[in-house]
Protein backbone atom coordinates (compact mmCIF):
# COMPACT_ATOMS: atom_id res chain seq x y z
CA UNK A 1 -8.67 1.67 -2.18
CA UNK A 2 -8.34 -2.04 -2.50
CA UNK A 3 -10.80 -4.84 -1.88
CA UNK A 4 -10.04 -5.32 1.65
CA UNK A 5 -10.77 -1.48 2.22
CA UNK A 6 -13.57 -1.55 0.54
CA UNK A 7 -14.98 -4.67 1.73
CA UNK A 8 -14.57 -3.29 5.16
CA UNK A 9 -15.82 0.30 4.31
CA UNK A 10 -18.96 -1.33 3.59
CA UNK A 11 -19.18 -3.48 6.54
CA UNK A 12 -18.54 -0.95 8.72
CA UNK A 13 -21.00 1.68 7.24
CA UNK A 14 -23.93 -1.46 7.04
CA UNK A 15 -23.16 -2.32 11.09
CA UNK A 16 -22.64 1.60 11.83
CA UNK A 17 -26.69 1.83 10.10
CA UNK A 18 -27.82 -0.82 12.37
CA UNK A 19 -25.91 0.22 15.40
CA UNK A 20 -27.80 3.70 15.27
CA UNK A 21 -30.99 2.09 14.43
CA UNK A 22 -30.88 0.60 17.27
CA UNK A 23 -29.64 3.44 19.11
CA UNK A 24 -32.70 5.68 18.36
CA UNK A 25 -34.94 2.39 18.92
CA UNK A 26 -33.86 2.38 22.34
CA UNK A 27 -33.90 5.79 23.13
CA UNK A 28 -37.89 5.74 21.62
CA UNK A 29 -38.29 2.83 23.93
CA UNK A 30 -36.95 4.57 27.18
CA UNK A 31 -39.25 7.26 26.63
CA UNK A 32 -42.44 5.36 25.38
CA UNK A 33 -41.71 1.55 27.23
CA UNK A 34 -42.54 1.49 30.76
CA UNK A 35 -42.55 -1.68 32.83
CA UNK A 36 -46.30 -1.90 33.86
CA UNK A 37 -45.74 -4.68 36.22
CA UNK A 38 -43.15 -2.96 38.34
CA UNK A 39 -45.60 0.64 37.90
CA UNK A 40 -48.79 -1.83 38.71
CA UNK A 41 -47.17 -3.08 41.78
CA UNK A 42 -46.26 0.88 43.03
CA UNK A 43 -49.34 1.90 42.62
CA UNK A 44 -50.89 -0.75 44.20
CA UNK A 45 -48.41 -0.64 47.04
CA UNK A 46 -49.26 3.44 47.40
CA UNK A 47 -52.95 2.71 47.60
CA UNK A 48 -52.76 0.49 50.15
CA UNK A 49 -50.23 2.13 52.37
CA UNK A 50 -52.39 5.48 52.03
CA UNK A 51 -55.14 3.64 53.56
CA UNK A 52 -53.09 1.95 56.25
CA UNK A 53 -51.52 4.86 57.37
CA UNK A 54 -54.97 7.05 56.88
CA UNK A 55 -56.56 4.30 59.77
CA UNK A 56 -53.83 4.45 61.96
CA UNK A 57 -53.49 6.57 65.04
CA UNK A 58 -51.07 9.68 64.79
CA UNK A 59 -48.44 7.79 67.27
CA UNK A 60 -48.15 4.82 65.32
CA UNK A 61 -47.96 6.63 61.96
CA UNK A 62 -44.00 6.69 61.90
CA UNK A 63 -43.54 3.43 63.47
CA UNK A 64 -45.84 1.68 60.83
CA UNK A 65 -44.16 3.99 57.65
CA UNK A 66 -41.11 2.18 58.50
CA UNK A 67 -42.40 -1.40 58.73
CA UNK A 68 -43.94 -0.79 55.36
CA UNK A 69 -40.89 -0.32 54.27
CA UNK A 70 -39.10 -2.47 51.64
CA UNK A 71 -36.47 -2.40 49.22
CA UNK A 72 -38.77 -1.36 46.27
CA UNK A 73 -40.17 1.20 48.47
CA UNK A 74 -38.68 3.62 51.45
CA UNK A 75 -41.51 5.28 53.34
CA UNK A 76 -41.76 7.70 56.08
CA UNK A 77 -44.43 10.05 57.69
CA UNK A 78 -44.66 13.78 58.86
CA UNK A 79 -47.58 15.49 60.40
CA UNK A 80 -49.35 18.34 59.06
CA UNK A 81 -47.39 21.27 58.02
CA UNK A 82 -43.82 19.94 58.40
CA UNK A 83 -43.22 19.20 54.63
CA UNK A 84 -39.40 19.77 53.98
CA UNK A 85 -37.93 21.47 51.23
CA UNK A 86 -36.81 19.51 48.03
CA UNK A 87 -33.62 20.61 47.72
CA UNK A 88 -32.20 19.74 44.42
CA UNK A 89 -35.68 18.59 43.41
CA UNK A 90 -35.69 17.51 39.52
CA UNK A 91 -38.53 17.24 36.89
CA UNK A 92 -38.73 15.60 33.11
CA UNK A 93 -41.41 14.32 30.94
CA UNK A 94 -40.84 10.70 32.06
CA UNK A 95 -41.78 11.55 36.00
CA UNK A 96 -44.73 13.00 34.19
CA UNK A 97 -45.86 10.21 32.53
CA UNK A 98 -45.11 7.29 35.34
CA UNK A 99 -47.39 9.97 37.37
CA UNK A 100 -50.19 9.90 34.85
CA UNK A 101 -49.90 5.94 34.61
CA UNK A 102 -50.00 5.47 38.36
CA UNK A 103 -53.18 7.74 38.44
CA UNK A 104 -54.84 6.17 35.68
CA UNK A 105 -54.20 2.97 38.12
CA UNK A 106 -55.61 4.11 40.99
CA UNK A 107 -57.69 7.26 40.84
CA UNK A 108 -57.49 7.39 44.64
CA UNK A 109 -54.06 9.01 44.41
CA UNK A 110 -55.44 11.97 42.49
CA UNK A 111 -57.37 12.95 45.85
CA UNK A 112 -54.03 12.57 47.93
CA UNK A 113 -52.17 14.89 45.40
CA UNK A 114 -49.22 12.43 43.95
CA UNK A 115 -46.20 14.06 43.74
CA UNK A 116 -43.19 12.63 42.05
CA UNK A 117 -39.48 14.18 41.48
CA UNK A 118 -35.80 13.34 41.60
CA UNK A 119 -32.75 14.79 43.40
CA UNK A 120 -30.57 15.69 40.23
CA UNK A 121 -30.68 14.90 36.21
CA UNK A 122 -29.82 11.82 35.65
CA UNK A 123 -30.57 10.22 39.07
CA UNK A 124 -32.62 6.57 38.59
CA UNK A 125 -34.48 7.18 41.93
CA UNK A 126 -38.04 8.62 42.09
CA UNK A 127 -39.19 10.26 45.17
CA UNK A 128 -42.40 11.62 45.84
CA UNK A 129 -45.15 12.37 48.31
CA UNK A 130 -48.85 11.72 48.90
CA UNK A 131 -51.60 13.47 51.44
CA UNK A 132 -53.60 12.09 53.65
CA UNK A 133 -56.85 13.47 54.69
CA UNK A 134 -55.95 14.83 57.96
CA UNK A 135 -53.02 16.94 55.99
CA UNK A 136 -50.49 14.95 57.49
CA UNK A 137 -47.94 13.50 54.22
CA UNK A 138 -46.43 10.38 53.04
CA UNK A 139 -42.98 11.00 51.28
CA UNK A 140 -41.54 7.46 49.65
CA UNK A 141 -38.56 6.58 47.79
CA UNK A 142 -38.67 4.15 44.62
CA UNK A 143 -34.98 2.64 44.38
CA UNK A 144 -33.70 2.42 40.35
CA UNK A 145 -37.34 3.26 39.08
CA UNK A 146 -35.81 5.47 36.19
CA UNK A 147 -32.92 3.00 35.87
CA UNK A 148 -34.28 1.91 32.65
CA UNK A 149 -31.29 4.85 30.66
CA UNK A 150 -28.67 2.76 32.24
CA UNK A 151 -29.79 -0.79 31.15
CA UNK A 152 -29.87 0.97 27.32
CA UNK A 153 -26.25 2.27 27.81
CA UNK A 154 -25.27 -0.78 28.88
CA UNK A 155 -26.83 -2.60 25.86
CA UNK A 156 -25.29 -0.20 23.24
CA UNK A 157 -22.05 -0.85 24.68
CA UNK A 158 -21.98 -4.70 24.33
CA UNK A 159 -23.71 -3.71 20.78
CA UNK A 160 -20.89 -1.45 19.83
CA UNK A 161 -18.43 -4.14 20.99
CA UNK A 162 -19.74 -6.85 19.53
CA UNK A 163 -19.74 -4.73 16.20
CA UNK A 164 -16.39 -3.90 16.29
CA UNK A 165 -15.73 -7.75 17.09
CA UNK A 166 -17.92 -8.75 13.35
CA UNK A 167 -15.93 -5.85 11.52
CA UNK A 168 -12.63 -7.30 12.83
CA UNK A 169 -13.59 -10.41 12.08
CA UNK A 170 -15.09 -9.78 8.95
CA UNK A 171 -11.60 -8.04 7.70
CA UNK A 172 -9.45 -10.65 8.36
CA UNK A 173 -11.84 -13.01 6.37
CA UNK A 174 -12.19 -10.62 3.52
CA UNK A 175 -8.11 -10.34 3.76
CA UNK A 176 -7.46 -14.34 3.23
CA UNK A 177 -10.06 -13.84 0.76
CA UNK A 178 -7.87 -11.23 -0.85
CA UNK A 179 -4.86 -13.00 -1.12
CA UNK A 180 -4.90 -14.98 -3.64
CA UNK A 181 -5.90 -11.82 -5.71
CA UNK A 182 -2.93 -9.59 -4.57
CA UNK A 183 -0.56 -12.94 -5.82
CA UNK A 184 -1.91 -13.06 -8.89
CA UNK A 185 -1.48 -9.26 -9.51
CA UNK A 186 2.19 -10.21 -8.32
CA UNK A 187 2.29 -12.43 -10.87
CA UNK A 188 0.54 -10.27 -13.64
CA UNK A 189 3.49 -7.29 -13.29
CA UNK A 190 6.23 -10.21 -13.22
CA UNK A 191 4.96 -11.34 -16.33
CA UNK A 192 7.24 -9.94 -20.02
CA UNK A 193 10.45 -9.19 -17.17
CA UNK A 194 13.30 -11.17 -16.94
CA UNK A 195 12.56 -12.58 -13.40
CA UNK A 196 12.42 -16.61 -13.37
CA UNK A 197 8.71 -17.46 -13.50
CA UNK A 198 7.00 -19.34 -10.43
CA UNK A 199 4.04 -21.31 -11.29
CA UNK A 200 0.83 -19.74 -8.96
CA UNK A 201 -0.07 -21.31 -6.18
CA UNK A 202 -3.96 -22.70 -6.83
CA UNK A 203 -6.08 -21.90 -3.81
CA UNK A 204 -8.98 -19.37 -2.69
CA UNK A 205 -12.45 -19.47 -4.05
CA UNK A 206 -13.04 -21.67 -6.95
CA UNK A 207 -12.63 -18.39 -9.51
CA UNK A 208 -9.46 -17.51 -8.04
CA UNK A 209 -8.41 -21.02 -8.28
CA UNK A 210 -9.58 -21.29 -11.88
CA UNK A 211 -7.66 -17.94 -12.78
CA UNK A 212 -4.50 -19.13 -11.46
CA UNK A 213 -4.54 -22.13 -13.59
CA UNK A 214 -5.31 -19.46 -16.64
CA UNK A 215 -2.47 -17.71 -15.31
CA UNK A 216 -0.12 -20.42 -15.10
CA UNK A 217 -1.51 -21.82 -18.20
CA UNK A 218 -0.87 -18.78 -20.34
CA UNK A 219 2.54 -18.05 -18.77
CA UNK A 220 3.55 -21.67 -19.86
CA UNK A 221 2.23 -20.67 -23.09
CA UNK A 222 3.85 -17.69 -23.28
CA UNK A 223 7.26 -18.90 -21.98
CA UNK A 224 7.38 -21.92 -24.53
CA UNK A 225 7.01 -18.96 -27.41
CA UNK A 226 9.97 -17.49 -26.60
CA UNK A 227 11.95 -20.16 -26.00
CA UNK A 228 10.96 -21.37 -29.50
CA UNK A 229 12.23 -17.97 -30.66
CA UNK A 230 15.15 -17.44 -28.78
CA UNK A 231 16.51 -21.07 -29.47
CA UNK A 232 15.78 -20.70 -33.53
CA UNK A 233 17.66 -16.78 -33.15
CA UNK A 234 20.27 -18.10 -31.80
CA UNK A 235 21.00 -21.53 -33.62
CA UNK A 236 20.65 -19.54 -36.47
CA UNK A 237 23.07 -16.93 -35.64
CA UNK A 238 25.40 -19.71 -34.21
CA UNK A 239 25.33 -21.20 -37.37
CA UNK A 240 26.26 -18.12 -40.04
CA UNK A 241 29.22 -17.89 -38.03
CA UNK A 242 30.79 -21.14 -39.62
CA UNK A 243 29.77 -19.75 -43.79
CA UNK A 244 31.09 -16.21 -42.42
CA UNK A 245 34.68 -17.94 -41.60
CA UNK A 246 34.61 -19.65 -44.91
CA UNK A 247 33.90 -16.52 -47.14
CA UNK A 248 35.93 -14.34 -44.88
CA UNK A 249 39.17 -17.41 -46.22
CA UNK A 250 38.15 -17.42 -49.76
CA UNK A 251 37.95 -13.41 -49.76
CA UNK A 252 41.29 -13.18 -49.06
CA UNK A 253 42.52 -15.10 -52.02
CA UNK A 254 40.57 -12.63 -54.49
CA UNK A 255 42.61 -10.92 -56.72
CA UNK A 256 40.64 -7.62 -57.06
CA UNK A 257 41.80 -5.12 -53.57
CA UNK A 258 38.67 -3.11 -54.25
CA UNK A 259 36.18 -6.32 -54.19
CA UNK A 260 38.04 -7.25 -50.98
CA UNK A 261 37.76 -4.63 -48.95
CA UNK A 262 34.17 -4.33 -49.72
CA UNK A 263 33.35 -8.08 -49.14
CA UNK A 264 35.62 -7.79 -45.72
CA UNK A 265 33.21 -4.89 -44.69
CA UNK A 266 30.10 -6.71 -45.51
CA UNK A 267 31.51 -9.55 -43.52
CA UNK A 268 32.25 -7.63 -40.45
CA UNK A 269 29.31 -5.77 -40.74
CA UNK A 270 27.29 -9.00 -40.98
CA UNK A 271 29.61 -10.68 -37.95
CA UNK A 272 29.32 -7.27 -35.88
CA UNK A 273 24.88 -8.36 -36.52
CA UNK A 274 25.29 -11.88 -35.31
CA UNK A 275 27.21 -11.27 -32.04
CA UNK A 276 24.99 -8.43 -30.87
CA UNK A 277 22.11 -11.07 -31.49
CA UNK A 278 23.57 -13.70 -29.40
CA UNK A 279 24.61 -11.02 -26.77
CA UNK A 280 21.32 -10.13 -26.89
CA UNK A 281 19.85 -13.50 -26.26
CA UNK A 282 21.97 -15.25 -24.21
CA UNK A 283 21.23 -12.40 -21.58
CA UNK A 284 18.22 -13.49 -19.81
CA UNK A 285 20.33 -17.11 -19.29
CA UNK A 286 23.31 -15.14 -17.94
CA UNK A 287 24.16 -17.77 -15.19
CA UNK A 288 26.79 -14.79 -13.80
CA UNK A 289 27.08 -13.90 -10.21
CA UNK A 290 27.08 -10.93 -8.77
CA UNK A 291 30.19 -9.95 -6.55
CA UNK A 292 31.89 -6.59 -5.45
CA UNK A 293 34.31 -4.68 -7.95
CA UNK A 294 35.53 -1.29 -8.06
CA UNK A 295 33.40 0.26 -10.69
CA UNK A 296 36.20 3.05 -11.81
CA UNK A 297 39.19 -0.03 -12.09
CA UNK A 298 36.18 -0.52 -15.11
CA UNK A 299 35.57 2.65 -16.54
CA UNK A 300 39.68 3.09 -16.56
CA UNK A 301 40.18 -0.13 -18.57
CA UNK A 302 37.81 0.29 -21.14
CA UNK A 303 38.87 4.15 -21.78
CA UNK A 304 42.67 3.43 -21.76
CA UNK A 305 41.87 0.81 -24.48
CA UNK A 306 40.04 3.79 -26.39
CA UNK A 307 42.51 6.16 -25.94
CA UNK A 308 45.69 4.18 -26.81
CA UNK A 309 43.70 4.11 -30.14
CA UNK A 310 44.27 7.47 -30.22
CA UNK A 311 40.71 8.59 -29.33
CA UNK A 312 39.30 10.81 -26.86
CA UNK A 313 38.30 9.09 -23.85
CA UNK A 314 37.75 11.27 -20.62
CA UNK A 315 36.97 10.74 -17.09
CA UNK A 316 35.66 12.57 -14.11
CA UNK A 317 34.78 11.65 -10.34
CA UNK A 318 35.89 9.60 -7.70
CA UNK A 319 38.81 6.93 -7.47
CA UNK A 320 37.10 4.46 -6.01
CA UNK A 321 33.23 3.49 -6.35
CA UNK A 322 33.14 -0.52 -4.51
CA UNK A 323 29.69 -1.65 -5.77
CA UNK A 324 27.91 -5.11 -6.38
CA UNK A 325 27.09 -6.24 -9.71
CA UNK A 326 27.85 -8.93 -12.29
CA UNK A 327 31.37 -7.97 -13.70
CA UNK A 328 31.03 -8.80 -17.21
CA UNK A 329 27.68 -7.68 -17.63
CA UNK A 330 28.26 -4.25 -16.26
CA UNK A 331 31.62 -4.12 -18.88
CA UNK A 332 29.60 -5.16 -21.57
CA UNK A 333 27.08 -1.92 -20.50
CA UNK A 334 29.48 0.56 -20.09
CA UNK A 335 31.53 -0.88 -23.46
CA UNK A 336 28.30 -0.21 -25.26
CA UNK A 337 27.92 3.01 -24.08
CA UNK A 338 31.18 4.08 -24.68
CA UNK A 339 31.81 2.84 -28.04
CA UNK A 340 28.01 4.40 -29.17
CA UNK A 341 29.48 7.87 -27.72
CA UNK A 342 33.05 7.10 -29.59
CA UNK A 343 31.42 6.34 -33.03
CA UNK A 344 28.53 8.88 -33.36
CA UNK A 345 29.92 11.83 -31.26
CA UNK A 346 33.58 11.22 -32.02
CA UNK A 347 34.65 11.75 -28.32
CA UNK A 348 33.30 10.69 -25.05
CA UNK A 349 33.33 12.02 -21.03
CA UNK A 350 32.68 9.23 -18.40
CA UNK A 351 31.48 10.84 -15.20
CA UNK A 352 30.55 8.84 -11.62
CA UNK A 353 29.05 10.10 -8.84
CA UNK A 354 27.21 9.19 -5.83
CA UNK A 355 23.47 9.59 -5.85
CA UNK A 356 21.26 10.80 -2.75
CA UNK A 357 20.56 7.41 -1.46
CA UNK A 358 23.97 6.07 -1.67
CA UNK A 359 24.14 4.36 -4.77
CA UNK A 360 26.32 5.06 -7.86
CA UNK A 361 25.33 6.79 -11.03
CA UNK A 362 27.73 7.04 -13.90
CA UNK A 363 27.14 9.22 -16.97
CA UNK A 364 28.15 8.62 -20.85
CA UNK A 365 28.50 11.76 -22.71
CA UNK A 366 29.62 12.71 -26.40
CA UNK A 367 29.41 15.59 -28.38
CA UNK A 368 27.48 14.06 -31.27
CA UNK A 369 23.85 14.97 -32.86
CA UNK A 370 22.05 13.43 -29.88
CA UNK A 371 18.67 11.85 -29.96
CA UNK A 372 15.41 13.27 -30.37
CA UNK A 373 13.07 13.82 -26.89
CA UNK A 374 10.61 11.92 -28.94
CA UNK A 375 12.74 9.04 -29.66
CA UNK A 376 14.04 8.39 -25.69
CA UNK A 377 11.90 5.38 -25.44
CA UNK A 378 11.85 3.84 -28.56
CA UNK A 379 15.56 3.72 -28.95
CA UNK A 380 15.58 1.48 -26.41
CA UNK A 381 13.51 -0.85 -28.30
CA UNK A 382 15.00 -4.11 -29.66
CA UNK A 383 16.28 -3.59 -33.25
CA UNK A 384 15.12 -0.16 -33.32
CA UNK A 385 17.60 2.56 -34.69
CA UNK A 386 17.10 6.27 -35.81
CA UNK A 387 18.27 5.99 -39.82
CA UNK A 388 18.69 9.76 -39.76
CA UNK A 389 21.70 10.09 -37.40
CA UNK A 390 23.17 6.62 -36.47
CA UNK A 391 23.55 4.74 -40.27
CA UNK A 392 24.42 1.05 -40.80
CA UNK A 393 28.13 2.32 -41.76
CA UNK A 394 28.79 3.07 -38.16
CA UNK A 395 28.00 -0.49 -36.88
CA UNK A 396 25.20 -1.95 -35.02
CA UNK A 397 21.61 -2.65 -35.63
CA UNK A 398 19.68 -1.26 -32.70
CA UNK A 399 20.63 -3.45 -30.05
CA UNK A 400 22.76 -1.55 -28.02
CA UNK A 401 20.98 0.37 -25.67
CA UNK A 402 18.29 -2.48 -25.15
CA UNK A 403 21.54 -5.17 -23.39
CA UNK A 404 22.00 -1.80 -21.45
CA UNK A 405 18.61 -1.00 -20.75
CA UNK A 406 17.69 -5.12 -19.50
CA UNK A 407 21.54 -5.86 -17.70
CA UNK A 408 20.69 -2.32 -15.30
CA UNK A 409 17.07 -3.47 -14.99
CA UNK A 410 18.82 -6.67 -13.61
CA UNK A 411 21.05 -5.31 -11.71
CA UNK A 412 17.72 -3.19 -9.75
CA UNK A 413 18.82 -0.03 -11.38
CA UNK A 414 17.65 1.74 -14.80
CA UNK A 415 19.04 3.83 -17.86
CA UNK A 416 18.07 7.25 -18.78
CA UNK A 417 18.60 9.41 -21.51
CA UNK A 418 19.40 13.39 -21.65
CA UNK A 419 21.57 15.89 -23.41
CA UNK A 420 25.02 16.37 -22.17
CA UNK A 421 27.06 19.48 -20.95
CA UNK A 422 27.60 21.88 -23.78
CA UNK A 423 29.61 24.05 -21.99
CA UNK A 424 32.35 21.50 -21.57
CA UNK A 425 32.13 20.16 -25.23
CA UNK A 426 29.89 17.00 -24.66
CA UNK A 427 26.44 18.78 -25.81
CA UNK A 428 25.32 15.62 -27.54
CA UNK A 429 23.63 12.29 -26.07
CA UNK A 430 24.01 11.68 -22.42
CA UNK A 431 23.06 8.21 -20.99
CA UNK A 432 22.77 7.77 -17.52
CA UNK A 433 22.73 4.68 -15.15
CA UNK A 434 22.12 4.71 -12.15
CA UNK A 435 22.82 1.22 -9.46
CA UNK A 436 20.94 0.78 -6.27
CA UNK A 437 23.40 0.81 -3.19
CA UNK A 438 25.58 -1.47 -2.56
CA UNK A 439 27.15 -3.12 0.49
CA UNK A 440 29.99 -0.91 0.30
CA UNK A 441 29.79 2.80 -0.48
CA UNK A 442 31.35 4.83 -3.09
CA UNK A 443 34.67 6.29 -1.28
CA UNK A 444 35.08 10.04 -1.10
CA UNK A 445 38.79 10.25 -1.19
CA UNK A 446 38.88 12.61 -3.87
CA UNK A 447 38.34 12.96 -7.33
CA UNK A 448 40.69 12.74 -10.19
CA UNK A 449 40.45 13.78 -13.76
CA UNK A 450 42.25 12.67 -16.60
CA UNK A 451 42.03 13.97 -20.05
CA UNK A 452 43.14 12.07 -22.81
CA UNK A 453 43.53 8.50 -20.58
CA UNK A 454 40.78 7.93 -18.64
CA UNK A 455 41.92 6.99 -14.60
CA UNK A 456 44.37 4.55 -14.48
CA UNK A 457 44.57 2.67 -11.38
């Protein structure tokens, strides 16, 4: 979970504490909390209409109950023996206390048998009855005297509102808090790849601001290293080509065939080192643009050449595949892949298909000693190479497959490494790459196979 999550996890959980607190407070204070004024004033207003009524003659009874009357109050009178039934009539423990209060009020209403109830659960009216001493009763009405549950409903609900208001408001603060962090972490994974860097914006808290300029700092650092590097690599190489051309002249005057054929391999195996270092370094600067090509027009080119050597250079899939990338980088990819399959597995089968998603994956086989499982990662490693199988007498110095591994990574797709099909005579090394999708999909008019020439279009 990230910050923002978090910080509103624990926002919500501190407001849903205090929301409940407050819950149970009210509920405590519904059932403890009366309003003695308003209970002072009814019992009060009881007494004295008891006594009113009490002194009044039998014909003026009703008249009077109704001027009495008021709108904290309804009263009315019957004469002896005509009490109706309470239909629907409704105890709880809060008519029982407001009947105890009242009492304690006036201990006349104890002699004219107080009687309180409600029509229904949940009903804020209280109705009741009192006696008077000729039998005759007093039955009243107290408008909203239990309304007490509704005002605390009515108060959680503009607390749970104005809750969710803080923990809405509170998560878009956290999240402009959080921003800054998220670009740096942006910034942290772009960091070693080939992407151009960006200097960090500075802004957010004063620590967020002070990491950025660490940030931005150390990638200035960092990027001024391997500039250093890269510029002394490749001046360096530049420059052996010039003593290369001159020994490569003066070998062929030598008189001794032996000595020149050796010299004339050093030299190209020395030359072969110095243009896979500037291939390799002038990559991240490649100033190329990407465009659309038909993939296979490739792949046919670059096995014809192969197998008008005489070599045996195969291909399988599709006539078409239309796909965007930078021409010459993806030539120099596949070229590398084909001539490592040529020269350690003596032949080599070129498949291309399309992949689930739409995009285009093309497969290198040969039928050479492979690679070790182990080994899949580091061979693609700068200047790493496996002594065992691939020797300095078949060219190369480890190289290779890392231009392959950072032009796909460019291009948004990525390399991967396997055994090939046995069955069909390709059991050795099988590298895989596999593009994103492209603007224009690979065509499905067939598939062609050719087995000593490649396709040519």
């Amino acid at each position: 979970m990230g910050l923002v999550g978090r910080v509103t996890v624990v926002l919500a959980v501190a407001i849903t504490m205090v929301f409940l607190a407050n819950a149970v407070f009210y509920e405590e204070a519904e059932t403890y909390i009366v309003d003695d004024a308003r209970i002072a004033q009814l019992g009060e207003a009881l007494s004295t209409d008891l006594r009113v009524l009490a002194a009044a003659p039998l014909t003026q009874r009703s008249f009077l109950a109704v001027m009495l009357s008021g709108a904290e109050l309804n009263l009315s009178w019957q004469p002896v023996n005509t009490v109706p039934a309470r239909h629907g009539a409704h105890l709880s423990y809060g008519l029982g206390q407001l009947t105890r209060r009242l009492i304690e009020n006036d201990p006349a209403l104890v002699h004219a048998h107080l009687s309180l109830y409600t029509i229904g659960a949940g009903v804020s009216d209280v109705m009741g009855s009192v006696q008077l001493p000729d039998g005759s009763f007093i039955f009243f009405r107290v408008p909203g005297m239990l309304g007490r549950h509704q005002h605390v409903t009515r108060g959680l609900a503009s607390a749970a509102i104005v809750a969710g208001a803080v923990v809405l408001a509170a998560t878009m603060l956290v999240r402009g808090l959080s921003m800054p962090l998220r670009a740096l972490a942006g910034v942290a994974d772009r960091i070693g790849s080939n992407e151009t860097w960006v200097p960090l914006d500075e802004r957010g808290p004063r620590e967020v601001r002070g990491l950025a300029r660490a940030m931005n700092a150390m990638q200035k650092r960092i990027q001024s290293l391997i500039n250093d590097r890269t510029q002394a690599l490749a001046a360096v190489s530049h420059d052996l080509r010039t003593p290369l051309t001159r020994l490569r002249l003066r070998c062929g005057f030598l008189n001794d065939g032996e000595a020149q054929s050796a010299i004339e391999a050093d030299l190209d195996e020395m030359e072969a080192m110095v243009n896979g270092v500037l291939a390799y370094l002038s990559g991240a600067d490649d100033p190329e643009v990407p465009r659309t090509i038909n993939l296979v027009a490739t792949l046919a080119t670059l096995l014809d050449d192969h197998a008008d050597r005489g070599r045996d250079a195969r291909y399988e899939g599709p006539d078409r595949a239309l796909v965007r990338v930078r021409p010459l980088a993806i030539k120099r990819v596949l070229s590398n892949l084909i001539e490592n399959a040529l020269n350690y597995g003596g032949n080599v089968l070129a498949t291309l298909e399309r992949t689930a998603d739409g995009g285009v994956q093309v497969s290198i086989s040969d039928n050479g000693p492979g690679i070790p499982e182990s080994e899949y990662e580091r061979v693609l490693a700068p200047f790493y190479r496996l002594e065992s199988s691939r020797s300095r007498q078949t060219g190369g110095m480890g190289l290779g497959l890392a231009i392959v591994t950072r032009e796909i990574a460019r291009e948004g797709g990525y390399l991967k490494l396997g055994r090939g099909d046995a069955s069909k005579g390709y059991g050795g090394l099988c590298a895989t790459i596999v593009l994103p999708p492209s603007e224009e999909p690979v065509s499905a008019r067939g598939s062609r196979t050719n087995p000593v020439r490649g396709l040519a279009s």
